[in-house]
Protein backbone atom coordinates (compact mmCIF):
# COMPACT_ATOMS: atom_id res chain seq x y z
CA UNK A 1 0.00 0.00 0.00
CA UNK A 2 1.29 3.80 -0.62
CA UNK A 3 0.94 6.08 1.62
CA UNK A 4 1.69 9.94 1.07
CA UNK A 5 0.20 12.20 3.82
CA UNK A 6 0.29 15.69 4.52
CA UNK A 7 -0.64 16.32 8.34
CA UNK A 8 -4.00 14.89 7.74
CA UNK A 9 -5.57 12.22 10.37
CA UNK A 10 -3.66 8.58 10.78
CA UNK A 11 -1.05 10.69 8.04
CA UNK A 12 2.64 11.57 8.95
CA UNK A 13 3.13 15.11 10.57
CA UNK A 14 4.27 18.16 9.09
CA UNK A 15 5.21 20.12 12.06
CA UNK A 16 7.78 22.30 10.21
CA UNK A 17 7.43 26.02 9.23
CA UNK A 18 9.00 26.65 5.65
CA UNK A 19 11.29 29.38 5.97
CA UNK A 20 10.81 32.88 7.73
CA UNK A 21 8.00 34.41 8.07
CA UNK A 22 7.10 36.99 5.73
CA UNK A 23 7.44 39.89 7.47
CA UNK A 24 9.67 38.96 10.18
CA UNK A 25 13.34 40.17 9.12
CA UNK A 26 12.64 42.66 6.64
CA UNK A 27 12.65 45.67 8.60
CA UNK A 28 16.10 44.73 9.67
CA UNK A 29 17.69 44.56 6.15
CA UNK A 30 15.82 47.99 5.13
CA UNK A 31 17.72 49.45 7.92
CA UNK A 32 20.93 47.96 7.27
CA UNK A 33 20.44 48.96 3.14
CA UNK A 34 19.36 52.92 4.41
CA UNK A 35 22.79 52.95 6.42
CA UNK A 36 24.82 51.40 3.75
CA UNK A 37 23.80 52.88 0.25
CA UNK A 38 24.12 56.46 2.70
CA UNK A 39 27.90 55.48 3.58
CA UNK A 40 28.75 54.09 0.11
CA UNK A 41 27.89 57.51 -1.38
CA UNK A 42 30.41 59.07 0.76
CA UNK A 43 32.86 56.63 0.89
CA UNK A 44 33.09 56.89 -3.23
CA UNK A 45 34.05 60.78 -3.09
CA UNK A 46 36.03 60.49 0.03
CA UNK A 47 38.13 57.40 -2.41
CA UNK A 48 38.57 59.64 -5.19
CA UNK A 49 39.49 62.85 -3.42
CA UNK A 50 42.15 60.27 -1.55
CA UNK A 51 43.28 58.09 -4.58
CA UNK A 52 42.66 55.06 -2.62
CA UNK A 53 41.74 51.91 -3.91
CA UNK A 54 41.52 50.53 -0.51
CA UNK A 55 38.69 52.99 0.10
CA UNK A 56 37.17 52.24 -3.15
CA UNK A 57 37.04 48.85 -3.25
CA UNK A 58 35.03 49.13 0.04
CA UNK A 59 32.90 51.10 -1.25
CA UNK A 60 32.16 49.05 -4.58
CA UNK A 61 31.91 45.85 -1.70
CA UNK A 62 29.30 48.10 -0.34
CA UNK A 63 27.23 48.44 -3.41
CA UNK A 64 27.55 44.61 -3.27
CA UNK A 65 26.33 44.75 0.06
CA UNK A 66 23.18 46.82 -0.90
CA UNK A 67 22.16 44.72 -3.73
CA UNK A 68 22.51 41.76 -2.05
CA UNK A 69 20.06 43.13 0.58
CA UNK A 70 17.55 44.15 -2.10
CA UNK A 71 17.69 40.54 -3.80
CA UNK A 72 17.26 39.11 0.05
CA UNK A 73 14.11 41.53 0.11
CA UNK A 74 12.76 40.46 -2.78
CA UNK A 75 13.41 36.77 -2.64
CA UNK A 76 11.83 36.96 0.69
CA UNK A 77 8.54 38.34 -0.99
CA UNK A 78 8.89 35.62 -3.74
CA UNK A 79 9.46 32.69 -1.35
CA UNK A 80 6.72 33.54 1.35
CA UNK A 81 3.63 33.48 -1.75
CA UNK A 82 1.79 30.10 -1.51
CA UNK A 83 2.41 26.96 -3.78
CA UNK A 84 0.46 27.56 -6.65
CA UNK A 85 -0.03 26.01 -10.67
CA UNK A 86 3.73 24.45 -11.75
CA UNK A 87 5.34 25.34 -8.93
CA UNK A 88 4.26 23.13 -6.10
CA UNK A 89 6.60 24.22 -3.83
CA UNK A 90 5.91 27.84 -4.90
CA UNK A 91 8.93 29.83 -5.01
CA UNK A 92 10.83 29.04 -2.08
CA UNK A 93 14.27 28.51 -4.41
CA UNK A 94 14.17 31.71 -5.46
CA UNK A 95 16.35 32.63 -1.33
CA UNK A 96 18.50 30.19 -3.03
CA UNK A 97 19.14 32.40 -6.38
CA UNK A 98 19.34 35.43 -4.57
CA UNK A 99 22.27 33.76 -2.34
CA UNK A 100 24.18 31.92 -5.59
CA UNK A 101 24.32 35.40 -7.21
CA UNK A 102 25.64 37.08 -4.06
CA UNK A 103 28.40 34.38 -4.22
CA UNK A 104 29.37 34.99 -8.14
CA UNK A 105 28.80 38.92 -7.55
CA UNK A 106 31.66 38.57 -4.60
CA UNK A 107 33.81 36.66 -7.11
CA UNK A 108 33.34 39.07 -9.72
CA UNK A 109 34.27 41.51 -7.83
CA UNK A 110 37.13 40.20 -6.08
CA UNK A 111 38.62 39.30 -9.42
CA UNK A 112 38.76 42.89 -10.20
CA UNK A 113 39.97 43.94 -7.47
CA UNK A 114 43.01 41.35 -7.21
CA UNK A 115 43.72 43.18 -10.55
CA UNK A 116 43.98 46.23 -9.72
CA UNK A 117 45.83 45.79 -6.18
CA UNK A 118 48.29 44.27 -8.15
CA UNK A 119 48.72 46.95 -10.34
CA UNK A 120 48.73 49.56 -7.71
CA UNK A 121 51.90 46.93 -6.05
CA UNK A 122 53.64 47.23 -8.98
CA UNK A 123 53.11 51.07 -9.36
CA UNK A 124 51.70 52.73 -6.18
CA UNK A 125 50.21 56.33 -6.59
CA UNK A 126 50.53 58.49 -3.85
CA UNK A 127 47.29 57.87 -1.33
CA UNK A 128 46.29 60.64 1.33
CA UNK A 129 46.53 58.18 4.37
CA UNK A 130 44.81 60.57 6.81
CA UNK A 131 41.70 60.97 4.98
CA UNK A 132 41.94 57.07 4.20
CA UNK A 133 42.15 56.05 8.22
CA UNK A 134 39.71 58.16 8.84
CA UNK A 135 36.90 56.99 6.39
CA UNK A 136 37.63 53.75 6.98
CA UNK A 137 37.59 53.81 10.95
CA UNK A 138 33.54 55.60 10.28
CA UNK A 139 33.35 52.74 7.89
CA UNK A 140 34.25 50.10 10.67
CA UNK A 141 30.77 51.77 13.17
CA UNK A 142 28.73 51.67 10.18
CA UNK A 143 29.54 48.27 8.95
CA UNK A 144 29.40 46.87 12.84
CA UNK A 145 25.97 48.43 13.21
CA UNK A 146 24.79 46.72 9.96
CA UNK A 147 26.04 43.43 10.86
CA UNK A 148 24.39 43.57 14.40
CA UNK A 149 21.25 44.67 12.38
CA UNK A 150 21.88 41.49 10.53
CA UNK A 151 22.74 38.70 13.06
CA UNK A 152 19.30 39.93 14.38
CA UNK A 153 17.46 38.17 10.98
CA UNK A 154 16.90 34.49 10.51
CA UNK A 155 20.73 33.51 9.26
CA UNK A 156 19.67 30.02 8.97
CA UNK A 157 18.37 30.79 5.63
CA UNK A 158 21.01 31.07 3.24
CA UNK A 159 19.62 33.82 1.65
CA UNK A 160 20.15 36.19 4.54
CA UNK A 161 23.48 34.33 5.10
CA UNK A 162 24.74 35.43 1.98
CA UNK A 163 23.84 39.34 2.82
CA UNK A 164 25.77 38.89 6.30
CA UNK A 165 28.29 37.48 4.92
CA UNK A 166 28.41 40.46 2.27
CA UNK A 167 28.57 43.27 5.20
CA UNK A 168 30.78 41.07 7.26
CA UNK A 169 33.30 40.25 5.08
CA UNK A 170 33.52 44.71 4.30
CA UNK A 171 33.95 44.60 8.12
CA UNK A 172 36.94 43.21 7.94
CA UNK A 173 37.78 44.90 4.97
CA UNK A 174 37.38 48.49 6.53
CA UNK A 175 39.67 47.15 9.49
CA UNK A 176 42.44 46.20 6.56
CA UNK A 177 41.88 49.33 5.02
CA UNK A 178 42.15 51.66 8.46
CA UNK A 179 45.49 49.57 9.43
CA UNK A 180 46.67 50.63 5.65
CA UNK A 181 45.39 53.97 6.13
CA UNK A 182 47.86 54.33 9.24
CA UNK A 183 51.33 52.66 7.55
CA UNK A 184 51.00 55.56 4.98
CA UNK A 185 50.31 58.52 7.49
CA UNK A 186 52.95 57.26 10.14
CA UNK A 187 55.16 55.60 7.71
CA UNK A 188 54.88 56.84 3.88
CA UNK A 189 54.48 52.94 2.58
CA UNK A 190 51.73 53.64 0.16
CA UNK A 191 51.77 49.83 -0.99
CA UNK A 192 49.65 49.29 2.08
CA UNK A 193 46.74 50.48 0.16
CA UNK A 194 46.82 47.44 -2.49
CA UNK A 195 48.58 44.73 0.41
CA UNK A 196 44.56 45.70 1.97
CA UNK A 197 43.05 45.24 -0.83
CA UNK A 198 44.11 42.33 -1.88
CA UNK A 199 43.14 40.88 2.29
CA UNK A 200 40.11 42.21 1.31
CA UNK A 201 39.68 39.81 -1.96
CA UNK A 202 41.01 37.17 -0.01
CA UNK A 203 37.95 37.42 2.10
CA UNK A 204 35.62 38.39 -0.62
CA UNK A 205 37.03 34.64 -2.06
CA UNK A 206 36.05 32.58 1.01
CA UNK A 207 33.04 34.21 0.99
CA UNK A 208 31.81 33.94 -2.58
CA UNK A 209 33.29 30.29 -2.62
CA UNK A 210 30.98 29.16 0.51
CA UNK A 211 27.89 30.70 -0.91
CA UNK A 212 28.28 29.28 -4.76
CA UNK A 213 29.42 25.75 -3.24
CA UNK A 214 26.33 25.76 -0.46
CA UNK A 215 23.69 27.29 -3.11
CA UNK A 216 25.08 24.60 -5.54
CA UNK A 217 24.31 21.86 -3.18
CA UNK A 218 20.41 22.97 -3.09
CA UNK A 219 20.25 23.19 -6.81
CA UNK A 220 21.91 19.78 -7.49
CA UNK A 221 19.56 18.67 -4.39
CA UNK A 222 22.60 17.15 -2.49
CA UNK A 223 21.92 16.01 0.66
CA UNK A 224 22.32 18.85 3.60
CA UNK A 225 25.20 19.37 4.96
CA UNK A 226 26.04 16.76 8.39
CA UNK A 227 23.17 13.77 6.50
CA UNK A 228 24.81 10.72 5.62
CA UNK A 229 22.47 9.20 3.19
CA UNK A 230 23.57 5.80 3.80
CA UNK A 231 24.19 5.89 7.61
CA UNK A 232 20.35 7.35 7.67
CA UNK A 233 19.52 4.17 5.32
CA UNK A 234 21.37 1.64 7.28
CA UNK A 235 19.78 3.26 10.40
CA UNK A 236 16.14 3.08 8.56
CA UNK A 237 16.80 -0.69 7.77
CA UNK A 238 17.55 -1.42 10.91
CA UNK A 239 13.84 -0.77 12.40
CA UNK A 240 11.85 -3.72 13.33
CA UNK A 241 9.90 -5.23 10.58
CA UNK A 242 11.12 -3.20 8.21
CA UNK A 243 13.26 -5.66 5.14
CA UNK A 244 14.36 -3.75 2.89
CA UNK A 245 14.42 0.51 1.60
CA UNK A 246 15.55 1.38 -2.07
CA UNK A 247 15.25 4.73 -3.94
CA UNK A 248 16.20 6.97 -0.81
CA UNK A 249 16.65 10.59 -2.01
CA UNK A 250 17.48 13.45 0.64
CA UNK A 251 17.86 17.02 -0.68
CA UNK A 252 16.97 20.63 0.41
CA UNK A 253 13.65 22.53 -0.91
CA UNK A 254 15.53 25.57 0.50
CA UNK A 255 17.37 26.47 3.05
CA UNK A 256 16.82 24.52 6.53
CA UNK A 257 14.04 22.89 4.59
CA UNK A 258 15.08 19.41 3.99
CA UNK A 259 12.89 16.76 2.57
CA UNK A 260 13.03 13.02 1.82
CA UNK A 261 11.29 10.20 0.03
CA UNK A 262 11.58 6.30 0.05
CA UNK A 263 10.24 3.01 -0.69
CA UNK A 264 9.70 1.23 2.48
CA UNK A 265 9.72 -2.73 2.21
CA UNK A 266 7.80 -3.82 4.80
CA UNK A 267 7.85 -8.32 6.20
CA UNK A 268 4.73 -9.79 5.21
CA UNK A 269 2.23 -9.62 8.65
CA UNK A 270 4.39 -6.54 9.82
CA UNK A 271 1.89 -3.05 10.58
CA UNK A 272 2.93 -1.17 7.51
CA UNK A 273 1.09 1.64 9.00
CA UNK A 274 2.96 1.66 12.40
CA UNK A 275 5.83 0.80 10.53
CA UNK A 276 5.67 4.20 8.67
CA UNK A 277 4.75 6.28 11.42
CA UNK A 278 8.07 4.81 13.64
CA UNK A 279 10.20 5.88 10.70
CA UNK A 280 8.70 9.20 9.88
CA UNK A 281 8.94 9.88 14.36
CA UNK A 282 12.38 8.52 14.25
CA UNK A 283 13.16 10.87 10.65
CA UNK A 284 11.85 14.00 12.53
CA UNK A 285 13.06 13.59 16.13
CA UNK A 286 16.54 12.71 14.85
CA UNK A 287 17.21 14.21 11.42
CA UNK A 288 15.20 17.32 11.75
CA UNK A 289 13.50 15.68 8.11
CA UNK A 290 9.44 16.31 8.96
CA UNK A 291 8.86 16.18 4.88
CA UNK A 292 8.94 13.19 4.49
CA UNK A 293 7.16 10.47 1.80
CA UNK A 294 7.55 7.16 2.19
CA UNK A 295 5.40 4.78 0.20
CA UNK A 296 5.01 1.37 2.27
CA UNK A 297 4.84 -2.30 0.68
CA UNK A 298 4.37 -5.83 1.70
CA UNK A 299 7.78 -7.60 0.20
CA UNK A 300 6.06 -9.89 -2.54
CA UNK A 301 3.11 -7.51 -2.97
CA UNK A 302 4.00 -6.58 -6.34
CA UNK A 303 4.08 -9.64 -7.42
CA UNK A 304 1.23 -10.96 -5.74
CA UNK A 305 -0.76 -7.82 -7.02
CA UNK A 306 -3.86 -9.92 -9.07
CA UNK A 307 -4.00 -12.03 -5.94
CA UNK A 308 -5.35 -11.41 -2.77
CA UNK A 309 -2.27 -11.01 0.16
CA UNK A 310 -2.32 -13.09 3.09
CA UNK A 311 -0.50 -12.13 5.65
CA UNK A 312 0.91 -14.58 8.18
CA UNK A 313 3.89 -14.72 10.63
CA UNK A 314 7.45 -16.10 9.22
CA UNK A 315 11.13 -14.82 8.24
CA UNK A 316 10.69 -12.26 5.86
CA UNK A 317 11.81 -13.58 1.65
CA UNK A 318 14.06 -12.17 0.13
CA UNK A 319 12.84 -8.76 -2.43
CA UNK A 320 12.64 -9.62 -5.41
CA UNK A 321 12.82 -7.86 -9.05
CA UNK A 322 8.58 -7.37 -8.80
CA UNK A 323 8.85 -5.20 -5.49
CA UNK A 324 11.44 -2.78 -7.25
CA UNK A 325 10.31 0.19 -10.04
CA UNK A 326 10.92 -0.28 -13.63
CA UNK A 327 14.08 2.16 -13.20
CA UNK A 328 15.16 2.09 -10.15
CA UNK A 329 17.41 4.83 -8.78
CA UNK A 330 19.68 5.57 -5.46
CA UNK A 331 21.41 2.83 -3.09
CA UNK A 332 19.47 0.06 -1.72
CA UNK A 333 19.63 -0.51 2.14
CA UNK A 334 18.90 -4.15 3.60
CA UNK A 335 19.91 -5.42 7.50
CA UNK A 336 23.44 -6.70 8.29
CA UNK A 337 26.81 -5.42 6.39
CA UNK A 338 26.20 -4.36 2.55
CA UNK A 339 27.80 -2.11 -0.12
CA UNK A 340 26.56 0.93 -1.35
């Protein structure tokens, strides 16, 4: 028998929320965009009036910053609008999008940046240090206010992650830049302008990297992050009754949204029903995974199909070709030691 339920009576549970709530972080990013676009204006004159790409560079990360806030708002809008026509899981993915294209932006960017430090070590221009450590040391209060403003959102969606990690990553950068800014007004070393810079692309790299690899995962629907698909199979398996699980897939709707499906083979005479509700329990107590389908058989049942099943006591047969699909797909699990 199949079974596919959706928090209905004698159905598994779906006790989860999906995602924030609509409203409940976006009055936090407005503020941290209405401090930042403010700054980044300034910070762009200030940069050309002091020649310094250190200054500059933070101030193109902050335009980064301030886009990546308004794709956060309006993949927020996007994902909280209900399920509707093709898209049955309405447009949660679209968190997802907004985070892969803060990762490429930071890449992007860093990339042109690395350039142009590098140019600037080869040939420095002269850089008004004074006016640099100052800017940047205002930049440091603004960007620490934003990130507080931040770490105040829902950061378990990866869409906010990737704005924090936008404004925290200029954080650091203003620090590098202030610490340059001081070498060249106490020292005269105007290479400390591009050696910041190029810290700054280093962490503009990490950053970037982390959100393309993590958004990839979702969009290839890899398993989360710390779920073993075959430990959670062997650990499936081993439930009481249950013979045999095959075509086990574990991905990620969106962020902190993770979903699976199965087919359950179940020993003739065993409860398939209690059967399913001790693995869905055991799914969401354990693995956080509340969306969860798992279609339930009888081992034989397939085969048996015209017939009608009788159910007795007895060691459970072996599966055979009848009780698998047509195609099957993913690792099959079965008790005691196997390969996967």
């Amino acid at each position: 028998m199949t079974e596919h339920a959706h928090n209905h009576p004698g159905g598994h549970s779906h006790g989860h929320s999906h995602g924030v709530a609509p409203d409940a972080d976006r009055r936090w990013l407005r503020a941290a965009l209405l401090l930042l676009t403010a700054y980044m204006a300034v910070e762009v004159v200030i940069g050309v009036l002091a020649r310094s790409l250190a200054l500059i560079s933070d101030a193109a990360h902050m335009l980064t910053d301030a886009v990546s806030i308004i794709l956060a708002l309006i993949a927020m809008r996007l994902a909280a609008r209900p399920a509707r026509g093709g898209y049955t899981y309405g447009l949660k993915r679209a968190e997802i999008l907004s985070a892969q294209a803060n990762g490429i932006t930071l890449l992007l960017l860093s990339a042109w940046l690395g350039y142009e430090a590098v140019q600037r070590l080869i040939s420095p221009p002269e850089v008004t240090g004074g006016l640099v450590l100052v800017t940047a040391l205002s930049g440091i209060v603004i960007n620490l206010v934003c990130t507080w403003f931040l770490s105040r959102a829902n950061r378990s969606s990866l869409n906010i992650e990737g704005a924090y990690q936008h404004i925290l990553t200029d954080l650091f950068g203003f620090v590098a830049t202030a610490v340059s800014g001081l070498i060249v007004l106490t020292t005269g070393f105007q290479r400390a302008d591009a050696i910041a810079t190029l810290i700054v692309v280093a962490l503009m790299l990490k950053a970037g990297t982390g959100l393309v690899r993590e958004s990839g995962r979702i969009f290839m629907e890899a398993a989360p992050a710390g779920v073993d698909p075959d430990a959670l199979g062997d650990h499936l398996v081993a439930e009481d009754q249950v013979v045999e699980i095959h075509d086990l897939h574990i991905w990620q709707i969106t962020s902190g949204q993770p979903a699976l499906s199965a087919h359950i083979l179940v020993a003739p005479g065993g409860d398939c029903h209690k059967v399913r509700r001790r693995l869905q329990a055991l799914l969401s107590t354990q693995y956080g995974i509340t969306h969860a389908t798992l279609q339930v058989d009888h081992v034989g049942e397939e085969a048996a199909a015209p017939e009608v099943l009788t159910l007795s006591p007895g060691p459970a047969p072996e599966p055979s070709a009848a009780d698998h699909c047509a195609d099957a797909h993913g690792p099959v699990h079965r008790p005691g030691p196997h390969d996967h």
